[in-house]
PDB file of N, CA and C in Angstrom:
ATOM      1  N   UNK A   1      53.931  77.783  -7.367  1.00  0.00           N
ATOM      2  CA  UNK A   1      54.991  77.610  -6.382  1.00  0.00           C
ATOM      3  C   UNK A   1      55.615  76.235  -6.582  1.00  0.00           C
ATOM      4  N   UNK A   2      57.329  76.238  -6.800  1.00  0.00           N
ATOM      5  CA  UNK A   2      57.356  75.047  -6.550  1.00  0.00           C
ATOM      6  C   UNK A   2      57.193  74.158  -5.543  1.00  0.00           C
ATOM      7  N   UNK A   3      57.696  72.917  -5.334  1.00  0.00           N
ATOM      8  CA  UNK A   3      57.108  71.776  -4.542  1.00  0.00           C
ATOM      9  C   UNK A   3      58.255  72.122  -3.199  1.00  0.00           C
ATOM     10  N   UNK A   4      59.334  72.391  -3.488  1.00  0.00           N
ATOM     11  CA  UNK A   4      59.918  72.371  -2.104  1.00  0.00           C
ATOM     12  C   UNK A   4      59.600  73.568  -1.528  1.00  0.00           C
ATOM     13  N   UNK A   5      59.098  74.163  -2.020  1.00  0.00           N
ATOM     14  CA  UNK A   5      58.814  75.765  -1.203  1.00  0.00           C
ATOM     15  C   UNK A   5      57.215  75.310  -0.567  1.00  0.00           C
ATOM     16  N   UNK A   6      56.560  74.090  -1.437  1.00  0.00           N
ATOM     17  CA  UNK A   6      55.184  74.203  -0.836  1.00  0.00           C
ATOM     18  C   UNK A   6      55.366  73.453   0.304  1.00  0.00           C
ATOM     19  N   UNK A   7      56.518  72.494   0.311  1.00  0.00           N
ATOM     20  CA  UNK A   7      56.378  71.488   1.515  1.00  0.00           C
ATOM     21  C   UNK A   7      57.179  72.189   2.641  1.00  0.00           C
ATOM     22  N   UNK A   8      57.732  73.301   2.548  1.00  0.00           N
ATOM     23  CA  UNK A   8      58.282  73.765   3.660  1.00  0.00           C
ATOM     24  C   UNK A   8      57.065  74.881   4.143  1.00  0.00           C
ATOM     25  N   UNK A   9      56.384  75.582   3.510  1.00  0.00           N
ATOM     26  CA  UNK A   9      55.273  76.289   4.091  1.00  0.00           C
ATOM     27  C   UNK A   9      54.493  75.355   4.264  1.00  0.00           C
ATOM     28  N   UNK A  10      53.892  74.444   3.999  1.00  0.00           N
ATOM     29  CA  UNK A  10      52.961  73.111   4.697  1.00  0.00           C
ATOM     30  C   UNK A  10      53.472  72.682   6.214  1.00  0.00           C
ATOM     31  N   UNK A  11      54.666  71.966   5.891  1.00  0.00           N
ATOM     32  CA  UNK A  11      55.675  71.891   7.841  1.00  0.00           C
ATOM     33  C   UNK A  11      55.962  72.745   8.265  1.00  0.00           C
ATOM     34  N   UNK A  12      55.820  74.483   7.536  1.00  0.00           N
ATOM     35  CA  UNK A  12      55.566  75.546   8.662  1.00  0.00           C
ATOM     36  C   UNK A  12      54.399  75.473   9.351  1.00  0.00           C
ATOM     37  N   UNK A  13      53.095  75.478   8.396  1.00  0.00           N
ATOM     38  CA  UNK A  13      51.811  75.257   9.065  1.00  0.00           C
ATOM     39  C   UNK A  13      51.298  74.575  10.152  1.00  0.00           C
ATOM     40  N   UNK A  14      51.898  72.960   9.742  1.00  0.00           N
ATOM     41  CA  UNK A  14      51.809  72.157  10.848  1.00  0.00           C
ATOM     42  C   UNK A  14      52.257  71.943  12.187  1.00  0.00           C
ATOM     43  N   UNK A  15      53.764  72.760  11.800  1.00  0.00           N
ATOM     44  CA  UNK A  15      54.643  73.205  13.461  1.00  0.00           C
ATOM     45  C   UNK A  15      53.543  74.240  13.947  1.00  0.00           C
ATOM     46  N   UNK A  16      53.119  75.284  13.206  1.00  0.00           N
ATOM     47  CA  UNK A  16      52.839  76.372  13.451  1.00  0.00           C
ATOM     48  C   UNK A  16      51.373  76.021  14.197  1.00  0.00           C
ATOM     49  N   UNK A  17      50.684  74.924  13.701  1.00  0.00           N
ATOM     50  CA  UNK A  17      49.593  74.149  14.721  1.00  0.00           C
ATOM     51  C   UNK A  17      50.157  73.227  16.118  1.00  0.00           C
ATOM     52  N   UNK A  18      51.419  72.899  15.909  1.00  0.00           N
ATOM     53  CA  UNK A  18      51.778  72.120  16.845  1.00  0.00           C
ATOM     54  C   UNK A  18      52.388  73.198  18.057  1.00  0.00           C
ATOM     55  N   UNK A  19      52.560  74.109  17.896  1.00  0.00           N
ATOM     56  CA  UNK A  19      52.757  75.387  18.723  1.00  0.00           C
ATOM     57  C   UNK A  19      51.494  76.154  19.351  1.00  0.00           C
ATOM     58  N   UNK A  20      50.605  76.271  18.289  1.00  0.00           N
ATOM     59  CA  UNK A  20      49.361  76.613  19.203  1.00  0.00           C
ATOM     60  C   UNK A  20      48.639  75.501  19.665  1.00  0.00           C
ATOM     61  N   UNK A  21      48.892  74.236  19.757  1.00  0.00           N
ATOM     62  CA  UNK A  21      48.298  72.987  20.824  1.00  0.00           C
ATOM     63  C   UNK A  21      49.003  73.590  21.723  1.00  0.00           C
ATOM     64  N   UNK A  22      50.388  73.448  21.946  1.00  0.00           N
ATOM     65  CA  UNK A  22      51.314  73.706  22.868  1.00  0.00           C
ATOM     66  C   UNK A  22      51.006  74.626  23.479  1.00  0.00           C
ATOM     67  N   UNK A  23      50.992  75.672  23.258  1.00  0.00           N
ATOM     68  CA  UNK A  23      50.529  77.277  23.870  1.00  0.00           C
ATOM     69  C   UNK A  23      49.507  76.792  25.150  1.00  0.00           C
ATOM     70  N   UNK A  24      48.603  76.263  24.318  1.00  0.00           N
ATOM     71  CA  UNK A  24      46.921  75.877  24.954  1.00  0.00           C
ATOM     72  C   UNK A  24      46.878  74.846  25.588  1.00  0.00           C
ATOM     73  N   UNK A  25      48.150  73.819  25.519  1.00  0.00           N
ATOM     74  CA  UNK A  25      48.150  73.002  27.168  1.00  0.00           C
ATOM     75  C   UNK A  25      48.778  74.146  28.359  1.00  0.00           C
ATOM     76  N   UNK A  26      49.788  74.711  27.763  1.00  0.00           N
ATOM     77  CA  UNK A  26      50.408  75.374  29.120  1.00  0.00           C
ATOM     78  C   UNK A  26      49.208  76.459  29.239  1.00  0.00           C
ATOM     79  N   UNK A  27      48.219  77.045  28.606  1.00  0.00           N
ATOM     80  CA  UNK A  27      47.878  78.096  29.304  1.00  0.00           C
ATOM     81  C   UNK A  27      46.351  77.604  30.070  1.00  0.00           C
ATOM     82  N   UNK A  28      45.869  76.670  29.670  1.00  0.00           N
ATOM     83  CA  UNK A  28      44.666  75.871  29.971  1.00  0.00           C
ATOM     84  C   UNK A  28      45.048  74.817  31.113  1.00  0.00           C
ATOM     85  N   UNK A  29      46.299  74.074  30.686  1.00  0.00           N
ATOM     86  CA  UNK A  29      46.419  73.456  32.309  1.00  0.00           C
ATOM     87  C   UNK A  29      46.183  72.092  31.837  1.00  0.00           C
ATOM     88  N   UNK A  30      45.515  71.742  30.990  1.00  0.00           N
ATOM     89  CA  UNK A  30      44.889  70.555  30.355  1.00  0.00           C
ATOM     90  C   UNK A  30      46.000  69.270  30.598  1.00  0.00           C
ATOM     91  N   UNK A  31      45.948  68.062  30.749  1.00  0.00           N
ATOM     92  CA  UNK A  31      46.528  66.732  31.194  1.00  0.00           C
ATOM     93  C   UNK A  31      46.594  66.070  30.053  1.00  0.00           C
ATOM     94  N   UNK A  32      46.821  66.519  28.696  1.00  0.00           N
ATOM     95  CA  UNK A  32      46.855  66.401  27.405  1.00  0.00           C
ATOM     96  C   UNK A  32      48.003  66.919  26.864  1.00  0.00           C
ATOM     97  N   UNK A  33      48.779  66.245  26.119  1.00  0.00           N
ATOM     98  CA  UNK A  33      50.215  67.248  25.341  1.00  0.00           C
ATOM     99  C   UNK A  33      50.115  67.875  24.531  1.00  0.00           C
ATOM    100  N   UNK A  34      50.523  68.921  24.095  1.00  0.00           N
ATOM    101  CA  UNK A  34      49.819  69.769  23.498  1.00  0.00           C
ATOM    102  C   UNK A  34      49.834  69.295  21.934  1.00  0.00           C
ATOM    103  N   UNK A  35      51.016  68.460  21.847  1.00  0.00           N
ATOM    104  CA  UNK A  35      51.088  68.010  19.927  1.00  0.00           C
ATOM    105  C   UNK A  35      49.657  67.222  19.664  1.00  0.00           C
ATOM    106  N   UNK A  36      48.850  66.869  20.995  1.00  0.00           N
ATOM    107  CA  UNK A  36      47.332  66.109  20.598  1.00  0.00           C
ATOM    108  C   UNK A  36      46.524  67.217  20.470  1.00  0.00           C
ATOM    109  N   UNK A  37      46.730  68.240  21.436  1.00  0.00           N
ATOM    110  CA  UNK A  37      45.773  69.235  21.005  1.00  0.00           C
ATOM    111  C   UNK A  37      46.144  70.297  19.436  1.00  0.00           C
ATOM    112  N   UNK A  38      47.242  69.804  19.263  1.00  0.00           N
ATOM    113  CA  UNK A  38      47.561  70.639  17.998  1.00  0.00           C
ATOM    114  C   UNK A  38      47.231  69.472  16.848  1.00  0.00           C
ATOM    115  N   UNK A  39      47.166  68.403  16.745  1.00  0.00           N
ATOM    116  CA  UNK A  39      45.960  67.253  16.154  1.00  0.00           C
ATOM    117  C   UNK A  39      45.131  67.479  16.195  1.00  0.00           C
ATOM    118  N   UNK A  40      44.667  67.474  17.270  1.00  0.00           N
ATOM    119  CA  UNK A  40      42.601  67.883  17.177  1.00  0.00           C
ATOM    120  C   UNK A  40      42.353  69.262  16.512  1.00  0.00           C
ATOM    121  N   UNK A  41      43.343  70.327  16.708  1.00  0.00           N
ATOM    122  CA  UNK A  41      42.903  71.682  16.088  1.00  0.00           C
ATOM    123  C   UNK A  41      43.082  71.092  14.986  1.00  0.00           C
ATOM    124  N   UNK A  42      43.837  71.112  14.131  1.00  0.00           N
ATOM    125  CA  UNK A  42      43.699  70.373  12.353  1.00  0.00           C
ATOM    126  C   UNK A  42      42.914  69.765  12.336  1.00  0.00           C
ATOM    127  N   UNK A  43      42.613  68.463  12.915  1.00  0.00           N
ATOM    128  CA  UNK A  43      41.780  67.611  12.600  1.00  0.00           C
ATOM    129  C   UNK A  43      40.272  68.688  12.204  1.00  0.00           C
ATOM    130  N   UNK A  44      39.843  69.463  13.397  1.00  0.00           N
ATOM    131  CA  UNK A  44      38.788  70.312  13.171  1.00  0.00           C
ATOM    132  C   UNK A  44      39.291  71.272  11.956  1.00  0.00           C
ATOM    133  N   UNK A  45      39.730  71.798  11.607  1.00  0.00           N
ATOM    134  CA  UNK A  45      39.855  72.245  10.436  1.00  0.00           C
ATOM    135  C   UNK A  45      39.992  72.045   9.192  1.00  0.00           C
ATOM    136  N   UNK A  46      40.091  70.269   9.223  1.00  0.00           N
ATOM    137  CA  UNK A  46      40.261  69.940   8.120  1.00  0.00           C
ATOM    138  C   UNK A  46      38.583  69.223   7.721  1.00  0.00           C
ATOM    139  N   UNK A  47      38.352  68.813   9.405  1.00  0.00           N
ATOM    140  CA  UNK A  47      36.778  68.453   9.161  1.00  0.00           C
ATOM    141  C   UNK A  47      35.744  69.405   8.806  1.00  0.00           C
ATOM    142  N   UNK A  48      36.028  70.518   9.208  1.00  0.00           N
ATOM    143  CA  UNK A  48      34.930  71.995   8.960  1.00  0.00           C
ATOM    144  C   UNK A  48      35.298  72.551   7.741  1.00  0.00           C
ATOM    145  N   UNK A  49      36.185  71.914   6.717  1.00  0.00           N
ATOM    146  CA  UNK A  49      36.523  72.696   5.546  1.00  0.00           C
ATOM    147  C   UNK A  49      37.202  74.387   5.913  1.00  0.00           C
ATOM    148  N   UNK A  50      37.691  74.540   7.112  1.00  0.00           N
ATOM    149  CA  UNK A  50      38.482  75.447   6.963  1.00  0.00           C
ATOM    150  C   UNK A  50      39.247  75.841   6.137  1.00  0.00           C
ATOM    151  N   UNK A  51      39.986  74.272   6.123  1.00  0.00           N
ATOM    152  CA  UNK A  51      41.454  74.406   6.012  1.00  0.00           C
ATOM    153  C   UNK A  51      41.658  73.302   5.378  1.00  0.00           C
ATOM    154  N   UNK A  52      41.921  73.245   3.785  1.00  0.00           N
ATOM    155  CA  UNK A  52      41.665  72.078   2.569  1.00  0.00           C
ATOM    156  C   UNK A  52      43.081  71.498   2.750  1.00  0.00           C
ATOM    157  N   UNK A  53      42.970  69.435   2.834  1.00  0.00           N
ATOM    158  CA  UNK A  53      43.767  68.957   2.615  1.00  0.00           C
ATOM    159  C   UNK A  53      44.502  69.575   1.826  1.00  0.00           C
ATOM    160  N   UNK A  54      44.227  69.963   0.693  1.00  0.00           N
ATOM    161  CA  UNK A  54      45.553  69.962  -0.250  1.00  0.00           C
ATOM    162  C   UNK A  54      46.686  71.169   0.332  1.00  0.00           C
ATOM    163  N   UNK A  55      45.879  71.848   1.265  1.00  0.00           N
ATOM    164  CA  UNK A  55      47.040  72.555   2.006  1.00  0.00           C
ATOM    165  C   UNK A  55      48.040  72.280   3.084  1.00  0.00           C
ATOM    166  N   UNK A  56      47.785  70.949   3.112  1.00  0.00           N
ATOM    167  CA  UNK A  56      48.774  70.059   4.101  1.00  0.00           C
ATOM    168  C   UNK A  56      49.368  69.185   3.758  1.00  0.00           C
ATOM    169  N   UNK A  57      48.625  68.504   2.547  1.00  0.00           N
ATOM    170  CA  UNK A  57      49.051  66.985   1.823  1.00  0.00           C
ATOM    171  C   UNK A  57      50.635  66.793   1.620  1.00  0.00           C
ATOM    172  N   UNK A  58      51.334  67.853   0.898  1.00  0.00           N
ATOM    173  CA  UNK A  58      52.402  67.435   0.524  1.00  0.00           C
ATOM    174  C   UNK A  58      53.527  67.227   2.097  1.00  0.00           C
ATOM    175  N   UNK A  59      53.429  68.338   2.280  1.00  0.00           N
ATOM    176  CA  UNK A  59      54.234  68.578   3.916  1.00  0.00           C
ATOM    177  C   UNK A  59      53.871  67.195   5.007  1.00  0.00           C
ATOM    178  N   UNK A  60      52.660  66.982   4.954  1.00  0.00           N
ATOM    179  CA  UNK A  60      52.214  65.628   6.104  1.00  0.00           C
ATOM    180  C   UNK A  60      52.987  64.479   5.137  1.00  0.00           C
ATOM    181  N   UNK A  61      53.087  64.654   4.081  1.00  0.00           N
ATOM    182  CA  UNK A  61      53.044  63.263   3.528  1.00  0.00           C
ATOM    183  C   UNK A  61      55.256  63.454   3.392  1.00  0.00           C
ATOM    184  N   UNK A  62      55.263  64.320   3.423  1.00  0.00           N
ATOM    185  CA  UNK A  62      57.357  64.460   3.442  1.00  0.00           C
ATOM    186  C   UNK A  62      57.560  63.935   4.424  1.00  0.00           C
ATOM    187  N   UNK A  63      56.780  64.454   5.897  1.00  0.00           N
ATOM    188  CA  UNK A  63      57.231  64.198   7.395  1.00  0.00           C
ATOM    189  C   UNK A  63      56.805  62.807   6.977  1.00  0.00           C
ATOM    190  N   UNK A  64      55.877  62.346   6.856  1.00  0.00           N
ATOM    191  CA  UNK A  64      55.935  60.644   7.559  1.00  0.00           C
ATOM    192  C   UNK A  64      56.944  59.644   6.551  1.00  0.00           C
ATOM    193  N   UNK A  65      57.110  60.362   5.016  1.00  0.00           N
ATOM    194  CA  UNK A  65      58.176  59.574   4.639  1.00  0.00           C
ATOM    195  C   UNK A  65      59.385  59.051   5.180  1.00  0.00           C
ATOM    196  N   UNK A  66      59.677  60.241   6.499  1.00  0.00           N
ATOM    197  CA  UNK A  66      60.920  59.971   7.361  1.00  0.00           C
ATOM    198  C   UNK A  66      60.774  59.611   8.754  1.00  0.00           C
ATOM    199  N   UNK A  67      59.528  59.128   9.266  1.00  0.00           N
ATOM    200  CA  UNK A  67      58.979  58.784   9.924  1.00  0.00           C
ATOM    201  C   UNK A  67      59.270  57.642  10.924  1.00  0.00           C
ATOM    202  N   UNK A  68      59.514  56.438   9.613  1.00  0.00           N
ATOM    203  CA  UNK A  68      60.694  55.429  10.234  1.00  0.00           C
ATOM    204  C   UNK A  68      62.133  55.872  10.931  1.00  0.00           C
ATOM    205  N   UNK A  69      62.808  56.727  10.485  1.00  0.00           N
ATOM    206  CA  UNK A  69      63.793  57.150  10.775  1.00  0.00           C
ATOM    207  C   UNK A  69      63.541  57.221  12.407  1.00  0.00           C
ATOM    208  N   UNK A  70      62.595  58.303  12.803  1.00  0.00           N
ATOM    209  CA  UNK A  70      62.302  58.112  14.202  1.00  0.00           C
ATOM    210  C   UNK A  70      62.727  57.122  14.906  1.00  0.00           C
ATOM    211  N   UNK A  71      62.156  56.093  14.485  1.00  0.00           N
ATOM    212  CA  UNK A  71      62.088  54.275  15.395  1.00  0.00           C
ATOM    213  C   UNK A  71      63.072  53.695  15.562  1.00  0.00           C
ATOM    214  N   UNK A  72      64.483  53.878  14.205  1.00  0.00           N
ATOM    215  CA  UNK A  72      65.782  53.595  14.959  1.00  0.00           C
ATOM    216  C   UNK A  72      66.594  53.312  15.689  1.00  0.00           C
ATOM    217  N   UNK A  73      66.425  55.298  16.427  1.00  0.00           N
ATOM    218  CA  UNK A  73      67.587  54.788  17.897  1.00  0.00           C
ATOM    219  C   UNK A  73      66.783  54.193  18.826  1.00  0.00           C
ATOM    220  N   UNK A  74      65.361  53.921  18.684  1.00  0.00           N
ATOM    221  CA  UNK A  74      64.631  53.791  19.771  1.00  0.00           C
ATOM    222  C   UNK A  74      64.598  51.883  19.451  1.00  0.00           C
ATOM    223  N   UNK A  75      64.689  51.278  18.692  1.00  0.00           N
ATOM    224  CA  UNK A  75      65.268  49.923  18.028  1.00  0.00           C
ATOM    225  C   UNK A  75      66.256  49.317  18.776  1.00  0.00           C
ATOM    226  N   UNK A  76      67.664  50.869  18.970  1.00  0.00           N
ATOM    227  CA  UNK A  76      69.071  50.224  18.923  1.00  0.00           C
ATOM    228  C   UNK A  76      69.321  50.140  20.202  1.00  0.00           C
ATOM    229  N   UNK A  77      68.208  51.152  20.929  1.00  0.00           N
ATOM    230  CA  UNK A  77      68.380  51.593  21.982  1.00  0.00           C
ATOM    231  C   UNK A  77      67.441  50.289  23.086  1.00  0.00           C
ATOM    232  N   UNK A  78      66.773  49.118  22.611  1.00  0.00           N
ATOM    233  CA  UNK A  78      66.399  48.035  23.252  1.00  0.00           C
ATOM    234  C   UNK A  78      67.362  47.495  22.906  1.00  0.00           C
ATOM    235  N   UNK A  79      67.652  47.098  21.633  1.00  0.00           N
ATOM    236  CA  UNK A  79      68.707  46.075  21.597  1.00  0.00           C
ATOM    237  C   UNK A  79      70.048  46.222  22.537  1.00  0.00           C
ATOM    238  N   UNK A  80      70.586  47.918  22.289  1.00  0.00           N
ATOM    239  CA  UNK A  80      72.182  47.672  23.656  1.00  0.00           C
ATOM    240  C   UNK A  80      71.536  47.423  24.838  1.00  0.00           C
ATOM    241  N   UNK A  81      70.648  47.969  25.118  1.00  0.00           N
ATOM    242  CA  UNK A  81      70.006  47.902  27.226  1.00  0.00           C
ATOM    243  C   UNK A  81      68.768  46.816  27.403  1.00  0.00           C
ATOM    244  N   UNK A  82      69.339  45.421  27.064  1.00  0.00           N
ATOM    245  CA  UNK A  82      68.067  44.603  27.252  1.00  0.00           C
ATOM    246  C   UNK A  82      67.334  44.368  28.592  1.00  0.00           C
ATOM    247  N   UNK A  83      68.426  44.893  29.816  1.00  0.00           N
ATOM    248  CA  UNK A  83      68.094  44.695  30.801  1.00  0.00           C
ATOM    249  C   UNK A  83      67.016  45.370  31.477  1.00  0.00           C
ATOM    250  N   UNK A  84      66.972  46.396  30.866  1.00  0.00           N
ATOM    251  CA  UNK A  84      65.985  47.414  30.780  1.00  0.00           C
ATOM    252  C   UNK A  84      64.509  47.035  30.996  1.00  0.00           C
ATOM    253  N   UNK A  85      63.957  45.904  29.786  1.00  0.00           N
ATOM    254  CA  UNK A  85      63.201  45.242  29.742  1.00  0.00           C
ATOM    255  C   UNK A  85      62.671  44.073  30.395  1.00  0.00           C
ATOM    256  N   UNK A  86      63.750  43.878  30.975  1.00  0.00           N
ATOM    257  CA  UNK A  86      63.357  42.096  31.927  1.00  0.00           C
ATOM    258  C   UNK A  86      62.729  42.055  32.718  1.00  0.00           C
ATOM    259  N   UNK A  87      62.069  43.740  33.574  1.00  0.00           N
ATOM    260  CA  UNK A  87      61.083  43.356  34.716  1.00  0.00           C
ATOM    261  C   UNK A  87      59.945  43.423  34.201  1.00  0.00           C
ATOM    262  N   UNK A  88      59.706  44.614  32.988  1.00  0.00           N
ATOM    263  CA  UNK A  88      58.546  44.842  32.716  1.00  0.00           C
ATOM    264  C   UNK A  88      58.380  44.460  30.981  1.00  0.00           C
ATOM    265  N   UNK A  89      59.061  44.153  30.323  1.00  0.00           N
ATOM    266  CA  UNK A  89      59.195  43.669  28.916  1.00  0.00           C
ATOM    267  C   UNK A  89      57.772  43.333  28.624  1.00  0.00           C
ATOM    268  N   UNK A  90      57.535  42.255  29.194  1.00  0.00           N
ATOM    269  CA  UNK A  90      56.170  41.796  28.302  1.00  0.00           C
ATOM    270  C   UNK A  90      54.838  42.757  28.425  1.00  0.00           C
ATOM    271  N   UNK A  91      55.076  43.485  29.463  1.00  0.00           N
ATOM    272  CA  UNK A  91      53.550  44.356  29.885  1.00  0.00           C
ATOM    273  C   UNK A  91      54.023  45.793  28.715  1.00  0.00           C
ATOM    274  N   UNK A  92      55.055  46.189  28.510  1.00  0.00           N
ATOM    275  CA  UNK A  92      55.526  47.092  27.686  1.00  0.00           C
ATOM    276  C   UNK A  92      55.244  46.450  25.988  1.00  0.00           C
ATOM    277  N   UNK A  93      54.908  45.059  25.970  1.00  0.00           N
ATOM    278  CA  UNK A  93      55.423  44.761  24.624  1.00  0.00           C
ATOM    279  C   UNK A  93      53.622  44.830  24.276  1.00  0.00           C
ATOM    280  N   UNK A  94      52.746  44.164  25.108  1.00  0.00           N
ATOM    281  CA  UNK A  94      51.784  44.335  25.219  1.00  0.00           C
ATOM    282  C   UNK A  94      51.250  45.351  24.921  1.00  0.00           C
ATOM    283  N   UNK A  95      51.486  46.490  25.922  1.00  0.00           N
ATOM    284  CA  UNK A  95      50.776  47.676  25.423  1.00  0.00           C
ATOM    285  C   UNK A  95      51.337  48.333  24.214  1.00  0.00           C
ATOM    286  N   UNK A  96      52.326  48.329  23.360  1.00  0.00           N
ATOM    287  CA  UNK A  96      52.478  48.836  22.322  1.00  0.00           C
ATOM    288  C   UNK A  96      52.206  48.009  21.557  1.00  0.00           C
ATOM    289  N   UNK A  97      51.779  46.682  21.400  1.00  0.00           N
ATOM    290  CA  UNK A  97      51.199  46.512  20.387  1.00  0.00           C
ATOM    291  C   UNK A  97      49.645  46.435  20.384  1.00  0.00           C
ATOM    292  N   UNK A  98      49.127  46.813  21.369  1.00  0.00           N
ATOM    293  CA  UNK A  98      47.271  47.523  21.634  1.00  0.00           C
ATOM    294  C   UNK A  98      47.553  48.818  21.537  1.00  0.00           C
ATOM    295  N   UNK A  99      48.298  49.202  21.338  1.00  0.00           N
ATOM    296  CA  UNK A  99      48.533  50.809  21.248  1.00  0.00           C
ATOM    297  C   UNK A  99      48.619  51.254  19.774  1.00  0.00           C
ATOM    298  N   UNK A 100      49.833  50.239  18.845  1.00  0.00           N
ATOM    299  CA  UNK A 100      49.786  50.529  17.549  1.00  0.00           C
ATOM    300  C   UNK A 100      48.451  49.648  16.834  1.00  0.00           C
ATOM    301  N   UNK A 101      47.912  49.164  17.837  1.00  0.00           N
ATOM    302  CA  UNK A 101      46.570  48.538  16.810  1.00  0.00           C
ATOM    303  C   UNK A 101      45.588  49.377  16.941  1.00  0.00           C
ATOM    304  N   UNK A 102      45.466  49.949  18.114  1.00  0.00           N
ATOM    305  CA  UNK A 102      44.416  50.844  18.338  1.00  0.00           C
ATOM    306  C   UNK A 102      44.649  52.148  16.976  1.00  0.00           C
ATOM    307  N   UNK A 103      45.502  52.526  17.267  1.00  0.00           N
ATOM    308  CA  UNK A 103      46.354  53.669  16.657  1.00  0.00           C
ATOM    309  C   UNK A 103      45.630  53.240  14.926  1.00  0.00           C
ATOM    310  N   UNK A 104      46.117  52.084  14.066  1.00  0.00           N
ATOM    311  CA  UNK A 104      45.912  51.715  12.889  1.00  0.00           C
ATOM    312  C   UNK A 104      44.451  51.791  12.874  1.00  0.00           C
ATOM    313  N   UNK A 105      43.354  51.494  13.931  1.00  0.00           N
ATOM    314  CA  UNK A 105      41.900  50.996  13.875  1.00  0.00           C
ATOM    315  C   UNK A 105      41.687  52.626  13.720  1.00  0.00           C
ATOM    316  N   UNK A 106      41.912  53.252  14.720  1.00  0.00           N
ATOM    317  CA  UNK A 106      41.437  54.645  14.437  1.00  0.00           C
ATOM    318  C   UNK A 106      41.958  55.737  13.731  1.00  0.00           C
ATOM    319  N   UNK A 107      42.659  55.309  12.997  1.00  0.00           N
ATOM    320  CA  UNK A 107      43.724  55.769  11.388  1.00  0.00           C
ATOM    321  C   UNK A 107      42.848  55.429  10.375  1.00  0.00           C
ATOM    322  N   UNK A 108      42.488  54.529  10.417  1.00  0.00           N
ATOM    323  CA  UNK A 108      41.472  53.405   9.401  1.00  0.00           C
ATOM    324  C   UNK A 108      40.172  54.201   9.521  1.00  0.00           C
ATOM    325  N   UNK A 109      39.547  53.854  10.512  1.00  0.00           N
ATOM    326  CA  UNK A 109      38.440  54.487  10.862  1.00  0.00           C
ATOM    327  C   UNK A 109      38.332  55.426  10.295  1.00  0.00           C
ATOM    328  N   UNK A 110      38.697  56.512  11.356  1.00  0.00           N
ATOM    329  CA  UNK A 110      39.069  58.165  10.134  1.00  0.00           C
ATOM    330  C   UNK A 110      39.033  58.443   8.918  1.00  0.00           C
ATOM    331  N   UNK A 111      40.205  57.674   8.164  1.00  0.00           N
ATOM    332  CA  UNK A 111      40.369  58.130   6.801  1.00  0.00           C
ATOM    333  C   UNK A 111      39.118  57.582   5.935  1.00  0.00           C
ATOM    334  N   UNK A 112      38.818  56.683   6.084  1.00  0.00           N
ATOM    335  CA  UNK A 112      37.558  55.620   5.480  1.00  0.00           C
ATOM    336  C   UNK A 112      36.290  56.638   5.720  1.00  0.00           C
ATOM    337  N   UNK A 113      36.296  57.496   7.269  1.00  0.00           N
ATOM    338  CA  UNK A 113      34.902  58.323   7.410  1.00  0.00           C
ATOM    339  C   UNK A 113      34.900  59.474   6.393  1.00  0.00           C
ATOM    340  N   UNK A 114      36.637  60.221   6.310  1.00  0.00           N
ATOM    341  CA  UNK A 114      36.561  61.234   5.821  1.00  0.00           C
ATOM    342  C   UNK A 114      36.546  61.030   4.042  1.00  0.00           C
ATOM    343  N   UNK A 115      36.950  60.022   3.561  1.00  0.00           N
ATOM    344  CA  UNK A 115      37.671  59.692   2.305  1.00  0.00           C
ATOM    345  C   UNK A 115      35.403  59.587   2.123  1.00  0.00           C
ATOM    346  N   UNK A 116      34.931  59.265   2.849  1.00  0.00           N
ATOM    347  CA  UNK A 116      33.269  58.934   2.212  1.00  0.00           C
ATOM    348  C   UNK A 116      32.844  60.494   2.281  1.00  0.00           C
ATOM    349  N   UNK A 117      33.040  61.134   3.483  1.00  0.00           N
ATOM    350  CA  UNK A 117      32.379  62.970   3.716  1.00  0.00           C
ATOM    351  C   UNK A 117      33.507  63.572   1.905  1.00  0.00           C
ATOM    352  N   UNK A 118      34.539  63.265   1.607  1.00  0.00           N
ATOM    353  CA  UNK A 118      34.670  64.013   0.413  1.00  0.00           C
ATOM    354  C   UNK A 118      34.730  63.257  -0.867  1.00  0.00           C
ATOM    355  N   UNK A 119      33.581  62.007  -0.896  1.00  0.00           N
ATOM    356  CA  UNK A 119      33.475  61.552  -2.160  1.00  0.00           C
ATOM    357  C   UNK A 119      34.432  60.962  -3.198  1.00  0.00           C
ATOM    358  N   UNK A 120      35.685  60.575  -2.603  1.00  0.00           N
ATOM    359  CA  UNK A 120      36.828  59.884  -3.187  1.00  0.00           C
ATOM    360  C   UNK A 120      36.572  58.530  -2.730  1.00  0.00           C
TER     361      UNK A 120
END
């Protein structure tokens, strides 16, 4: 198969997990969004050998190439409305950056546990 046909059935897969998280917050009720519970289902499948990286690799790795793109309007969108920020700015600036550190520690964590469970 070629590569663009594999990375569009890969970001089918992964929507197609991010839909059954979704499903299973609204039908469970859960105080969780469902794109985390559609994380944790992969995550378990990729930890139980269900479901082999290489059947996600290319597709996970297209989406985050554009990833930045995301952060943009959300950039342009402090810079026009600074006022936005002046009551609560620093407690906001705070928690996103314990948020993206946390985020990197347990990114790190992870890949370092799993990269040792498959011997690379």
């Amino acid at each position: 198969m070629r590569l663009g046909g594999k990375i569009v059935l890969q970001v089918a897969g992964l929507f197609v997990l991010y839909y059954i998280g979704s499903k299973l917050q609204e039908w469970s009720g859960l105080p969780v969004p469902g794109s985390i519970l559609g994380l944790l289902l992969l995550l378990t499948l990729l930890l139980t050998g269900v479901l082999p990286a290489g059947w996600v690799d290319h597709g996970a790795g297209f989406m985050l190439a554009y990833l930045p793109l995301f952060f943009v309007p959300v950039t342009v969108g402090i810079i026009e409305y600074p006022v936005l920020l002046s009551g609560t700015g620093i407690v906001m600036i705070i928690m996103t950056i314990t948020g993206t550190w946390l985020t990197m520690f347990v990114a790190g964590f992870t890949s370092e546990k799993l990269s040792k469970k498959g011997g690379a």
